[in-house]
C-alpha atoms as a PDB file:
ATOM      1  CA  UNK A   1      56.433  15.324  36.355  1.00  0.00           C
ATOM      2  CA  UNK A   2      55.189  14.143  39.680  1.00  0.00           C
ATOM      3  CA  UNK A   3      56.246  12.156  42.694  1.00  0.00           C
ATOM      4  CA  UNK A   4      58.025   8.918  42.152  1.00  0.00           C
ATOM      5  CA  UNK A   5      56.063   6.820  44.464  1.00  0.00           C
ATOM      6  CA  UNK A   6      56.296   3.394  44.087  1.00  0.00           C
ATOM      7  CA  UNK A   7      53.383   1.351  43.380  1.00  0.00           C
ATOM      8  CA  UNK A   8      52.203  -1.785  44.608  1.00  0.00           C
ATOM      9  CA  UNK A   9      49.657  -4.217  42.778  1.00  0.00           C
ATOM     10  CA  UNK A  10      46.887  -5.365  45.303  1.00  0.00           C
ATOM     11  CA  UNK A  11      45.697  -8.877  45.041  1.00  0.00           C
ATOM     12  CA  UNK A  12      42.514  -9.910  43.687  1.00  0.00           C
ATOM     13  CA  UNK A  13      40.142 -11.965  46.231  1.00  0.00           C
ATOM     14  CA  UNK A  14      41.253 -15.276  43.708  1.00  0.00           C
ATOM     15  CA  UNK A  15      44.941 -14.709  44.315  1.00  0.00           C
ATOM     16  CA  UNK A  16      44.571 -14.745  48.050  1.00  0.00           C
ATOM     17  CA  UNK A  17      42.353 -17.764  48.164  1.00  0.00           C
ATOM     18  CA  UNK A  18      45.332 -19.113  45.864  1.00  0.00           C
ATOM     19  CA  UNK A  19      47.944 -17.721  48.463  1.00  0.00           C
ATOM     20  CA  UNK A  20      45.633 -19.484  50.854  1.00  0.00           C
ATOM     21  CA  UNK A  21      47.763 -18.144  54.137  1.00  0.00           C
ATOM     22  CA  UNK A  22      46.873 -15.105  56.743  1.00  0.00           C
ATOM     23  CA  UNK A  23      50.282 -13.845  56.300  1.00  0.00           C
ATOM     24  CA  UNK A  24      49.763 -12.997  52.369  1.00  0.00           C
ATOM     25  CA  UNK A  25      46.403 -11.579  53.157  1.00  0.00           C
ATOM     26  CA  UNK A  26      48.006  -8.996  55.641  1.00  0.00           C
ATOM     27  CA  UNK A  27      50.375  -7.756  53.038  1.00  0.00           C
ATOM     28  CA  UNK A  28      48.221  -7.653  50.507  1.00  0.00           C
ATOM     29  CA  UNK A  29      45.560  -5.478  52.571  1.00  0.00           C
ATOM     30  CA  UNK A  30      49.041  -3.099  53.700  1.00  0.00           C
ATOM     31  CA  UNK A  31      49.552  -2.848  49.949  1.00  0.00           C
ATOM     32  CA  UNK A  32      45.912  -1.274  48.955  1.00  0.00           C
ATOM     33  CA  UNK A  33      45.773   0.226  51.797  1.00  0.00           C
ATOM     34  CA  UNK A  34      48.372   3.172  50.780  1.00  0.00           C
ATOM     35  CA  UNK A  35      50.703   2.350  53.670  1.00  0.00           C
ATOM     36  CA  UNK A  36      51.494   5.044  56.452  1.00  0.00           C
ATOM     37  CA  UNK A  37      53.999   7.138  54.689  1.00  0.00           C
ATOM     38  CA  UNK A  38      52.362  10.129  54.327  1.00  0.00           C
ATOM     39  CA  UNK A  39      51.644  13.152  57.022  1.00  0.00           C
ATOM     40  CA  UNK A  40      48.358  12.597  59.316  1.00  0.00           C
ATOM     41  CA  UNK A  41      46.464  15.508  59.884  1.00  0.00           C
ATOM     42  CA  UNK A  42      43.444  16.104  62.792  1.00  0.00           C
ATOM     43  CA  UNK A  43      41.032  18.722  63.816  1.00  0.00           C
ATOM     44  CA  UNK A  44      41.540  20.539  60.774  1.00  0.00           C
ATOM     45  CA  UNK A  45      38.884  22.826  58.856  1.00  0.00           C
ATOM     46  CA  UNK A  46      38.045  25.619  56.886  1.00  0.00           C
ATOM     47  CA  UNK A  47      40.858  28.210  56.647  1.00  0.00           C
ATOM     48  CA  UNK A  48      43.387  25.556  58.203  1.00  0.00           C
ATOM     49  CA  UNK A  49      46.535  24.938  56.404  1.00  0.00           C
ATOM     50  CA  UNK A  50      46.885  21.365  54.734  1.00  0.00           C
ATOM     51  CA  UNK A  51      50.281  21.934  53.159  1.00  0.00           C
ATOM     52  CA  UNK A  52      52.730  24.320  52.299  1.00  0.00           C
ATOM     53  CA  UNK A  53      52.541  25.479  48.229  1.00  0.00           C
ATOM     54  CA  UNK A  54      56.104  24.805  47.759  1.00  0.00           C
ATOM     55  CA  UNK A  55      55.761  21.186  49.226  1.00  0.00           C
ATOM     56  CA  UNK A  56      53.815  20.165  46.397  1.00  0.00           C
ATOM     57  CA  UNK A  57      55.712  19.960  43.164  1.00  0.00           C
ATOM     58  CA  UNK A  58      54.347  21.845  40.024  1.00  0.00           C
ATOM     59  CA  UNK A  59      52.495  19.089  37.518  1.00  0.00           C
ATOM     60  CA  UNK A  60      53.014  16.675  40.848  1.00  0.00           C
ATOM     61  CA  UNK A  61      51.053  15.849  44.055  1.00  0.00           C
ATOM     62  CA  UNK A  62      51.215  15.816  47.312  1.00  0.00           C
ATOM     63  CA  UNK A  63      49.363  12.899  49.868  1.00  0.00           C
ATOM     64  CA  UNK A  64      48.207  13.635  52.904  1.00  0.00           C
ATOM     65  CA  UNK A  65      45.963  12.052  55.321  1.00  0.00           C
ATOM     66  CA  UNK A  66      43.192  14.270  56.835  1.00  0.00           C
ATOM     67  CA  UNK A  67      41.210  12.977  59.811  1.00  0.00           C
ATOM     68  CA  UNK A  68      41.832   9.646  58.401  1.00  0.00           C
ATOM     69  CA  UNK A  69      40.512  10.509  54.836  1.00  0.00           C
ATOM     70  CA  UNK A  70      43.608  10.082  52.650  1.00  0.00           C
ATOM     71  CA  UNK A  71      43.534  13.283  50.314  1.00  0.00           C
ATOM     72  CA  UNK A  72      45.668  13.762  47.176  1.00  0.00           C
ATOM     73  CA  UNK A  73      46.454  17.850  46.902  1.00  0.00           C
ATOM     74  CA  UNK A  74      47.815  18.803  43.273  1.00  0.00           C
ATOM     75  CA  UNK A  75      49.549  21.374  41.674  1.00  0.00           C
ATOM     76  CA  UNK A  76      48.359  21.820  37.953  1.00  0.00           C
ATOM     77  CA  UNK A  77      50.121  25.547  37.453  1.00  0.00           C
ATOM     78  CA  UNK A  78      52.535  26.846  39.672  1.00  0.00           C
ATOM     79  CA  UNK A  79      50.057  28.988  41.482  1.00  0.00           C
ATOM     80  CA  UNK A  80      46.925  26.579  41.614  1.00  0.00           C
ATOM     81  CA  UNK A  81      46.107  23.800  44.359  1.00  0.00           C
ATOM     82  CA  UNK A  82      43.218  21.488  44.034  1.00  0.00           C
ATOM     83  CA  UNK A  83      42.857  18.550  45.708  1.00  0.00           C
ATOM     84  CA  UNK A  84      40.796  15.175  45.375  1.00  0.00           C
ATOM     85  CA  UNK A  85      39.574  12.084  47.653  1.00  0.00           C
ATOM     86  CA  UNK A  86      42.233   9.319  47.407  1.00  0.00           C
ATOM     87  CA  UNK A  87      39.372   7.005  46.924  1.00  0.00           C
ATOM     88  CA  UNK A  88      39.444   4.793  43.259  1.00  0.00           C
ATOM     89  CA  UNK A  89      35.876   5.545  41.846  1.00  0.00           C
ATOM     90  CA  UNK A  90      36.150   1.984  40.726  1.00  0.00           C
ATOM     91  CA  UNK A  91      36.809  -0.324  44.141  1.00  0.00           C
ATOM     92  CA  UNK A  92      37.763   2.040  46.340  1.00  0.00           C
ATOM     93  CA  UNK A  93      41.697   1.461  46.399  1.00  0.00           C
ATOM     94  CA  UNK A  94      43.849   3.698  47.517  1.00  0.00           C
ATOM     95  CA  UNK A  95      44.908   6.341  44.714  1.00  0.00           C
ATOM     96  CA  UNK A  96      48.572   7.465  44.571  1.00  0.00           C
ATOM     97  CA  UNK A  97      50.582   9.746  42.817  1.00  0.00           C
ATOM     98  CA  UNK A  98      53.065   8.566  40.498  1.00  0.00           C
ATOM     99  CA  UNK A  99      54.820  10.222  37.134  1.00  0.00           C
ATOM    100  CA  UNK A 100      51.451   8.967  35.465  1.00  0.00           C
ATOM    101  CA  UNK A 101      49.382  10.980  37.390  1.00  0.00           C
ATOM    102  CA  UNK A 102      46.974   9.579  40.054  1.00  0.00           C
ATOM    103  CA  UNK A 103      46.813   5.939  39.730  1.00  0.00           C
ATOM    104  CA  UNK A 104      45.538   3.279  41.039  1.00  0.00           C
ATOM    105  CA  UNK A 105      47.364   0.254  42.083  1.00  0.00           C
ATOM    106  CA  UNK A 106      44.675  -1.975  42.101  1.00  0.00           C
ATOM    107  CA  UNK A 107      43.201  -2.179  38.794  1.00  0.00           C
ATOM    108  CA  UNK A 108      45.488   0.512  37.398  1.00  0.00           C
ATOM    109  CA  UNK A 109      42.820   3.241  36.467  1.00  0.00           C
ATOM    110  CA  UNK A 110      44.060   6.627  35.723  1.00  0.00           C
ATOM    111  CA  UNK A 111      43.105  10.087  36.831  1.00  0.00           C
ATOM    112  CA  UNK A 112      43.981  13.216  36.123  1.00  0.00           C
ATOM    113  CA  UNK A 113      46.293  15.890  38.500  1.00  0.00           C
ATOM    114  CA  UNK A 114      43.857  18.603  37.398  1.00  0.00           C
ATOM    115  CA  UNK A 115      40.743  17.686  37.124  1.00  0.00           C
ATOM    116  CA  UNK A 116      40.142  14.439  38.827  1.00  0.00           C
ATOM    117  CA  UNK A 117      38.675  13.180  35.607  1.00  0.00           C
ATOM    118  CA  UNK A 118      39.516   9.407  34.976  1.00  0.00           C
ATOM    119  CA  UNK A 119      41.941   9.304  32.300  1.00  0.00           C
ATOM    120  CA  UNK A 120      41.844   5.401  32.314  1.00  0.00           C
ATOM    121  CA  UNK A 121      39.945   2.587  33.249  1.00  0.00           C
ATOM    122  CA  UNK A 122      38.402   0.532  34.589  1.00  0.00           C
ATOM    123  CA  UNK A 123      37.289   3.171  36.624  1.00  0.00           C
ATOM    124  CA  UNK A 124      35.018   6.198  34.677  1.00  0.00           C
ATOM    125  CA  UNK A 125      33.811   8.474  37.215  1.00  0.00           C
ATOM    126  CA  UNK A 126      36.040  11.721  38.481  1.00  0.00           C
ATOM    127  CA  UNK A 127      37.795  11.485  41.918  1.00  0.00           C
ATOM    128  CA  UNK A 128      35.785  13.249  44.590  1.00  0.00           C
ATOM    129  CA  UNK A 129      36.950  16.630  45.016  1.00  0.00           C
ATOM    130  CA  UNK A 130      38.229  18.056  48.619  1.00  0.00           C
ATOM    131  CA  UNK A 131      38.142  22.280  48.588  1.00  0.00           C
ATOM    132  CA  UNK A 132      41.414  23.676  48.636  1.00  0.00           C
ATOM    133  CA  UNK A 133      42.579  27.196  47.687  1.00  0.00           C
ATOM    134  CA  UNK A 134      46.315  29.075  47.845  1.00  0.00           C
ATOM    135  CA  UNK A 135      46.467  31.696  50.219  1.00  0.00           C
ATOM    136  CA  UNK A 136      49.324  33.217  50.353  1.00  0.00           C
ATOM    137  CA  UNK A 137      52.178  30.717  50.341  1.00  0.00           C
ATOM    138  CA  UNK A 138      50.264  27.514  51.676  1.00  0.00           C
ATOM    139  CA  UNK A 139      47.012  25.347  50.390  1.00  0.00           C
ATOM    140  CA  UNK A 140      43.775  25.449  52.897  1.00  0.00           C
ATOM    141  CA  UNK A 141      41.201  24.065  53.529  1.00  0.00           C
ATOM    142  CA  UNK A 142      37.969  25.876  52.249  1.00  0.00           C
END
């Protein structure tokens, strides 16, 4: 359905006192953190293109990083676009997209391409959403 992104299970605050070394801390920040693998934009507003339509897969999503904000843009019919804070109502972890939907590695709450709603838990409020529309072949801003 969407993306295969892998994803990575960030460590609670008990398994890096167990860990007990700066190194482990480091990767376990990198891993909630979302990594750097996805397209930075800056200076962008209303009107300005975030990503092409046909780079985000129908049923999938798309990440994106917008002035630092990571944003998750979906595609629940083949000519819709929404898009949604990549921010876990829950902690705060990074959300990514994976065949699931939008999950979070963290605690491994649920939430849904469409909607933003949270599917499943721990976390039970919606993902924030970030206006989007389709104009002609790409997704703005709004």
């Amino acid at each position: 359905m969407g993306q295969d992104v892998p994803v990575h299970r960030c460590f609670s605050r008990r398994d890096l006192l167990i860990a007990g070394s700066a190194g482990a801390g480091a990767v376990a920040v990198a891993a909630c953190g979302g990594g750097a693998d996805v397209p930075e934009l800056t200076g962008v507003g209303s009107g300005d293109v975030v990503v092409p339509l046909s780079e985000v897969p129908a049923g999938g999503a798309y990440e994106v990083s917008i002035d630092g904000r990571r944003v998750v843009v979906s595609r629940p019919t083949e000519d819709t676009a929404v898009a949604f804070a990549a921010r876990c109502t829950h902690q705060g972890c990074t959300v990514r997209a994976t065949e699931e939907g939008l999950v979070c590695p963290c605690h491994g709450s649920v939430f849904d391409l469409g909607d933003g709603s949270a599917l499943h838990g721990p976390a039970t409020g919606p993902l924030t959403p970030v206006g989007v529309a389709v104009r002609g072949t790409d997704v703005v801003l709004t």
